[in-house]
Protein backbone atom coordinates (compact mmCIF):
# COMPACT_ATOMS: atom_id res chain seq x y z
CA UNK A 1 116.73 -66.90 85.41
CA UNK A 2 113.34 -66.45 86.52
CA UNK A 3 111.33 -63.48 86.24
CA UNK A 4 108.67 -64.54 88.28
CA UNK A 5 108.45 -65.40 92.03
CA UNK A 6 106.23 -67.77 93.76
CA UNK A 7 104.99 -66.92 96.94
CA UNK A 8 103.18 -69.42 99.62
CA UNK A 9 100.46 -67.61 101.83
CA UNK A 10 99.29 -70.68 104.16
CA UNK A 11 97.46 -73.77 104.16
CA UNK A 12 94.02 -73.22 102.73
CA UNK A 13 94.86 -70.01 100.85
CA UNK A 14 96.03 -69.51 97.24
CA UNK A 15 99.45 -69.82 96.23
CA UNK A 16 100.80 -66.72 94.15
CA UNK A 17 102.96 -66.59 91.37
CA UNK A 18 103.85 -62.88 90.91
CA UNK A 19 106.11 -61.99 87.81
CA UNK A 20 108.31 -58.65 87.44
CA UNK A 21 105.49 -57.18 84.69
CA UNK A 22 107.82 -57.93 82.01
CA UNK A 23 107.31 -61.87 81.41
CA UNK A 24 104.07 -64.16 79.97
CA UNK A 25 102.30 -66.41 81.95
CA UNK A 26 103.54 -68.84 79.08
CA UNK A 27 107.41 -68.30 80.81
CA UNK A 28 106.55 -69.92 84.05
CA UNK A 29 108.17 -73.39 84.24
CA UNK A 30 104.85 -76.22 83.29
CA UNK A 31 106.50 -78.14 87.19
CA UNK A 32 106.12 -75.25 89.07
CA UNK A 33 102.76 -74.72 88.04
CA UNK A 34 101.90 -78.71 88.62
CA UNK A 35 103.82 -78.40 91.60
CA UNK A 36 102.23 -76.00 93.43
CA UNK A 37 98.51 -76.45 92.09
CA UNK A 38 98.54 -80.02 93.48
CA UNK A 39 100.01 -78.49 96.74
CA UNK A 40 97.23 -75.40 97.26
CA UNK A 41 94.73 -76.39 95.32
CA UNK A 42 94.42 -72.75 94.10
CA UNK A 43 96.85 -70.63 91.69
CA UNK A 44 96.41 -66.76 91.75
CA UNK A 45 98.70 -64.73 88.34
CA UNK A 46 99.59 -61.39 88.56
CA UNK A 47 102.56 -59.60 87.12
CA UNK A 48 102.36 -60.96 83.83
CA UNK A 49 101.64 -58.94 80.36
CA UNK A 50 98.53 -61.55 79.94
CA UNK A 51 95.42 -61.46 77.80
CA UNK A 52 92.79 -63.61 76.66
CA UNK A 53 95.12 -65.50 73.96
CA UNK A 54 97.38 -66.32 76.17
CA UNK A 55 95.42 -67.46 79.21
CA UNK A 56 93.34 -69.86 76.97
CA UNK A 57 96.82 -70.84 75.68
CA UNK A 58 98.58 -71.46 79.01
CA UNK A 59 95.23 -73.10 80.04
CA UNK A 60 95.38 -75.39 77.23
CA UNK A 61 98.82 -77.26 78.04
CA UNK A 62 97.05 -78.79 81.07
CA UNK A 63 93.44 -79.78 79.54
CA UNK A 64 93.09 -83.55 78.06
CA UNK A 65 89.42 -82.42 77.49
CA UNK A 66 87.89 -78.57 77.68
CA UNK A 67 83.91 -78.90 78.78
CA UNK A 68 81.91 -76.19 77.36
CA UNK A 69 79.21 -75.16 79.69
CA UNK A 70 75.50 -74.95 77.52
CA UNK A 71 73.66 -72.79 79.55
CA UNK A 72 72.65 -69.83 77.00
CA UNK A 73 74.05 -67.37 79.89
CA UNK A 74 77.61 -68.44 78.93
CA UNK A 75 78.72 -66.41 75.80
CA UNK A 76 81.85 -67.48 73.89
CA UNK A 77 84.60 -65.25 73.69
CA UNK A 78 85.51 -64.95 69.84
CA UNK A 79 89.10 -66.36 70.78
CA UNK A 80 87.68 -69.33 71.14
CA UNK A 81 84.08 -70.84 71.64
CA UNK A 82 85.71 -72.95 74.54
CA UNK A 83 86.66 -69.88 76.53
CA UNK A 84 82.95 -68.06 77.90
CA UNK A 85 81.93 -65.46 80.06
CA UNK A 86 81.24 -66.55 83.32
CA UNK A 87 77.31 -66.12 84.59
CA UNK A 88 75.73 -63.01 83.60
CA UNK A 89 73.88 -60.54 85.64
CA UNK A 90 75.53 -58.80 88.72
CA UNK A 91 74.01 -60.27 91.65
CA UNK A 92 76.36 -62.19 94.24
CA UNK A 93 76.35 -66.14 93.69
CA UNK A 94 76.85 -68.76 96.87
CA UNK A 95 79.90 -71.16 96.99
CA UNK A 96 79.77 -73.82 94.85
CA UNK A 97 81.94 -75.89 92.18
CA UNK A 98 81.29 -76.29 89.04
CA UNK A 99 78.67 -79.18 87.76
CA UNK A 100 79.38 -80.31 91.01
CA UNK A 101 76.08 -81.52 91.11
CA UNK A 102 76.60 -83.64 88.57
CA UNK A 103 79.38 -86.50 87.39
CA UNK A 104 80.43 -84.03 84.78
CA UNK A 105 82.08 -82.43 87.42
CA UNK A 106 85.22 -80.70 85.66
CA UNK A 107 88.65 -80.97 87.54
CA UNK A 108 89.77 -77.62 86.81
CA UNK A 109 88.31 -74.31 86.06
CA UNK A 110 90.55 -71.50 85.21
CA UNK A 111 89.21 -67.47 85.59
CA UNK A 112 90.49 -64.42 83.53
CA UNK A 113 89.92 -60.91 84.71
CA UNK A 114 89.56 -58.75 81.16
CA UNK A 115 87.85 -55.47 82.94
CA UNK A 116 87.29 -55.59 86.83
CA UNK A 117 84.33 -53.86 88.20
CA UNK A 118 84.92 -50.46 89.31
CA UNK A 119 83.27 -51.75 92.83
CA UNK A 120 82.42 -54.56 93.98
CA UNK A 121 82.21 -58.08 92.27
CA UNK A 122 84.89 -59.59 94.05
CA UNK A 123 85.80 -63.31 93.42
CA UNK A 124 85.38 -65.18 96.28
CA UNK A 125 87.22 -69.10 96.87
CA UNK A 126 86.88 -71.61 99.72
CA UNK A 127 89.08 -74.50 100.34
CA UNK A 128 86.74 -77.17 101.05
CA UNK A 129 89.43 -79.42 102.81
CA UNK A 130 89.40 -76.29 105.18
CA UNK A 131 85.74 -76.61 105.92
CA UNK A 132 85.82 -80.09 106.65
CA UNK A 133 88.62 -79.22 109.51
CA UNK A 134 86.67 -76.85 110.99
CA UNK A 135 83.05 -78.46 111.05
CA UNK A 136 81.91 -79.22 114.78
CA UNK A 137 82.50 -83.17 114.93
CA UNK A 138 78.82 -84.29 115.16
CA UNK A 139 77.99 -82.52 111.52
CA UNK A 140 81.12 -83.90 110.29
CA UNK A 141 80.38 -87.66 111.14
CA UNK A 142 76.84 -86.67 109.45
CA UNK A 143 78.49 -86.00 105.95
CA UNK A 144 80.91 -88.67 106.06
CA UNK A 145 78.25 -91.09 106.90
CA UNK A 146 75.70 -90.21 104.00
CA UNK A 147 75.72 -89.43 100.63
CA UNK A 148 73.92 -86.48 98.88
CA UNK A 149 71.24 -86.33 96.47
CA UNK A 150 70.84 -83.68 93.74
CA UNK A 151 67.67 -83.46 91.88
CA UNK A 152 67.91 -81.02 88.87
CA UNK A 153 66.09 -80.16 85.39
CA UNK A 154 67.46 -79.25 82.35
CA UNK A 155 65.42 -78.44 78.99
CA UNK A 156 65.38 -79.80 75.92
CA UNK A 157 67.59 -76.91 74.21
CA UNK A 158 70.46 -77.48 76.95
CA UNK A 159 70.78 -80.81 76.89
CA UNK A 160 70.50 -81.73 73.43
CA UNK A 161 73.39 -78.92 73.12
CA UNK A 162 75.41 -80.91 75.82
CA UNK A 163 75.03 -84.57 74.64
CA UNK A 164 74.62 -82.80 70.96
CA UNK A 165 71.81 -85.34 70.20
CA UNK A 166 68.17 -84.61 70.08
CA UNK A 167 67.62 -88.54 71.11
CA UNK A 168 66.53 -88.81 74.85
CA UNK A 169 66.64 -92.40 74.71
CA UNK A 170 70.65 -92.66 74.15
CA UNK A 171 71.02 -89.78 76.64
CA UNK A 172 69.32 -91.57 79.40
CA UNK A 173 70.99 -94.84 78.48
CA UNK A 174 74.19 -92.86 78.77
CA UNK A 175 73.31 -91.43 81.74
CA UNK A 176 72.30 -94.41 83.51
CA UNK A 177 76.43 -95.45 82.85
CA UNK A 178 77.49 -92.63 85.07
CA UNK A 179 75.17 -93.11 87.90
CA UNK A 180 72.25 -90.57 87.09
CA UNK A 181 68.50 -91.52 87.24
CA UNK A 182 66.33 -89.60 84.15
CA UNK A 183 63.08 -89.50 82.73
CA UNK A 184 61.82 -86.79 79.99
CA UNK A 185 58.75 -84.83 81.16
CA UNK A 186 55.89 -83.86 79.15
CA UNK A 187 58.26 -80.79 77.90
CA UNK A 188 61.06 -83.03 76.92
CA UNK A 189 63.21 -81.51 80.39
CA UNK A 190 65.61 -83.76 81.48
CA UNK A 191 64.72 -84.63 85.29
CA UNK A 192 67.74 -86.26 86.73
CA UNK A 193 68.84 -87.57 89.90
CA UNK A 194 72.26 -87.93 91.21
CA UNK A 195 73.99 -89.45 94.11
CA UNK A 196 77.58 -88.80 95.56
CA UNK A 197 79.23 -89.08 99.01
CA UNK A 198 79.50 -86.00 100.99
CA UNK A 199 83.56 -86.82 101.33
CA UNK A 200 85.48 -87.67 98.47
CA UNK A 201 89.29 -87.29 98.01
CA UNK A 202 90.59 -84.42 95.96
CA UNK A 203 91.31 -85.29 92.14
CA UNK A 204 95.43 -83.54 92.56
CA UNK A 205 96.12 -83.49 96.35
CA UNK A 206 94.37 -86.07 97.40
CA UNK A 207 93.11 -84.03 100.08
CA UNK A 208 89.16 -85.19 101.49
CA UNK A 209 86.92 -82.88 99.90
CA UNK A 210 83.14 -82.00 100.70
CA UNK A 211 80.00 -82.24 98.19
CA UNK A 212 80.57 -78.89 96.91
CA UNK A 213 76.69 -77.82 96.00
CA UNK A 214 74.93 -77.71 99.18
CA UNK A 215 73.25 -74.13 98.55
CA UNK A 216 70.37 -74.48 96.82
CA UNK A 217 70.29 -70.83 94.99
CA UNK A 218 73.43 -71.49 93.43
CA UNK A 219 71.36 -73.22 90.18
CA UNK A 220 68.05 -72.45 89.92
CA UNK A 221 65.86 -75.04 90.35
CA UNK A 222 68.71 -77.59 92.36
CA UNK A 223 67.00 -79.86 95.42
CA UNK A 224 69.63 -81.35 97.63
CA UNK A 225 68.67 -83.94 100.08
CA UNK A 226 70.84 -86.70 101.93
CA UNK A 227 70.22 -90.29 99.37
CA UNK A 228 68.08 -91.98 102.22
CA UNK A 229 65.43 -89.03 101.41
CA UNK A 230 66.10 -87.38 104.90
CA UNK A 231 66.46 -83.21 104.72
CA UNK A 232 69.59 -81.58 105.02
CA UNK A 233 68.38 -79.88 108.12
CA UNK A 234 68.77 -75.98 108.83
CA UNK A 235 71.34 -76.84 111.66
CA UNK A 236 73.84 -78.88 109.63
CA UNK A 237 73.44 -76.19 106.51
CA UNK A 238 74.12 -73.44 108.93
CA UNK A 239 77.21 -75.04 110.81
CA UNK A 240 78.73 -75.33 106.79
CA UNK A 241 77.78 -72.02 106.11
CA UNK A 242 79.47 -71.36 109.43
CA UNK A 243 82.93 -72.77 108.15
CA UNK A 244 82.76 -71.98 104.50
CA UNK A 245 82.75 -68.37 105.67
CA UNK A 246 85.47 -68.33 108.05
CA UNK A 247 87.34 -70.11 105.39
CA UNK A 248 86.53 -67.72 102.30
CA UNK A 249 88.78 -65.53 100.31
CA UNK A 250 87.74 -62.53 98.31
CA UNK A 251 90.19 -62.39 95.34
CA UNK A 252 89.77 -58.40 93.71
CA UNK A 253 90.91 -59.30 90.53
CA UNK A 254 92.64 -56.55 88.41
CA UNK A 255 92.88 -56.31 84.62
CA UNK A 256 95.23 -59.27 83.65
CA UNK A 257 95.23 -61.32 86.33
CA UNK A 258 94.14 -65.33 86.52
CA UNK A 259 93.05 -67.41 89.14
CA UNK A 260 92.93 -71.46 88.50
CA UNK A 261 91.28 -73.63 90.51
CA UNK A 262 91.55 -77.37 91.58
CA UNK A 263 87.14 -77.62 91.25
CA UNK A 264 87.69 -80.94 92.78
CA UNK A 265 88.56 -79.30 96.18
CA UNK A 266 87.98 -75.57 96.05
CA UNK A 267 84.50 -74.13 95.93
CA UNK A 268 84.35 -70.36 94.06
CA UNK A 269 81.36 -67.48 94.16
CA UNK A 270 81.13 -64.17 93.68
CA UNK A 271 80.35 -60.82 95.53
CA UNK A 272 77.52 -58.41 94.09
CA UNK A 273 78.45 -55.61 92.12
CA UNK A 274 76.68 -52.97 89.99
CA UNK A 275 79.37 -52.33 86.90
CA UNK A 276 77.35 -53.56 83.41
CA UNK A 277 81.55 -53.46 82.00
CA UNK A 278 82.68 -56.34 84.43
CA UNK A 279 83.86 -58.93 82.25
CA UNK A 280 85.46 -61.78 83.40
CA UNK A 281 86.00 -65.29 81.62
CA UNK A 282 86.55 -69.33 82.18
CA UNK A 283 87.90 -72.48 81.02
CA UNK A 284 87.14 -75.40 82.70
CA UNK A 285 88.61 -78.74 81.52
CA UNK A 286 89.39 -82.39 82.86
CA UNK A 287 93.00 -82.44 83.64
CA UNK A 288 95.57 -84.47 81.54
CA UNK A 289 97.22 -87.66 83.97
């Protein structure tokens, strides 16, 4: 018998699997998890005696590869240097997905709450299949009819910890493979260049999904323009901001509880808060076939 339940709250919102506070996260059949992650496109845990070990290891049945983010703001949690503490500081972040400015774009990232803030600092999600239904129709025919640009930086010390070389020559070759335009500046940063249509079908639902990045704080640093050069003008940014809003969730995560996330569809932020004891963790991976 199971000792969890699994509850459905609509299209566009997380699906829940709620357990009687006696089980692990581990119990829950590995279909019903598939099952209803391809379906919403967001899993929320709660009810389960869970902690760090056992979210990386429930995590870990689904991952063919675990990406380790190398921005020096990630710290690894000493379970394992492949689980990390999500970006410090306490200020809110924008919606975004992760590396989804890049091709390294992982398919799923999975969050852990180990101490919630005592206020604020909520978790917020978007379905981006949701935004795309409710954009007016004239900005909608603008993203499926152009792709986007991303123009980024990234020092020496990053990327030579990402490609774990310290030759730029094989990393631009490599580069060039998946699509991205670089060139070393006089500092050895990595200036890079990628293009991607706005619309792209989901990795698991097969849902059409929007170019996830579009707000420029989100990474420091981050220029977004459509790939013919044009602007992204303040109207068409607006009219997504617009949708992504009506269509955001704020998850309050308790001590315990996981939220995993299909980053191929559903965009993720977070609300300010002013608790230095806030911990919360990820694992983001590509997902096995």
């Amino acid at each position: 018998m199971k000792n969890y339940r699994i509850e459905e709250t609509g299209q566009y919102f997380p699906t829940e699997i709620v357990g009687d506070n006696s089980g692990s996260v581990l119990d829950i059949a590995y279909q019903d998890v598939v099952q209803n992650f391809e379906n919403a496109g967001a899993l929320v845990f709660s009810g389960f005696k869970c902690d760090i070990e056992e979210f990386y290891r429930f995590n870990t049945q689904f991952a063919a590869k675990i990406l380790r983010d190398p921005f020096e703001d990630r710290i690894p949690h000493k379970v394992s240097d492949e689980i990390q503490s999500v970006t410090i500081g306490t200020g809110g972040l924008e919606l975004h997905a992760e590396f989804g400015h890049t091709p390294f774009r992982p398919d799923v990232i999975s969050f852990f709450c180990e101490t919630p803030a005592s206020e604020g600092g909520a978790t917020t999600i978007c379905d981006s299949a949701a935004i795309l239904m409710e954009l007016e129709r004239s900005v909608l025919d603008v993203f499926l009819s152009k792709k986007i640009r991303y123009e980024f930086g990234i020092s020496e010390r990053v990327w030579q910890k990402f490609f774990l070389t310290n030759d730029m020559s094989a990393v631009q070759k490599y580069l060039k493979t998946m699509g991205v335009d670089a060139h070393a500046d006089r500092y050895r940063t990595l200036c890079a260049a990628w293009e991607t249509p706005a619309v792209f079908k989901s990795r698991f639902s097969g849902l059409n999904s929007i170019a996830s990045n579009l707000f420029e704080r989100t990474y420091p640093g981050l220029r977004i323009t459509f790939a013919d050069g044009e602007e992204i003008s303040p109207e068409v940014l607006s009219e997504f901001g617009r949708a992504a809003k009506l269509h955001t969730v704020e998850l309050k995560l308790n001590s315990g509880q996981m939220v995993m996330l299909d980053n191929t569809r559903f965009l993720h932020g977070r609300r300010e808060f002013l608790d230095p004891l806030r911990k919360l963790f990820a694992i983001q991976y590509m997902a096995r076939s």
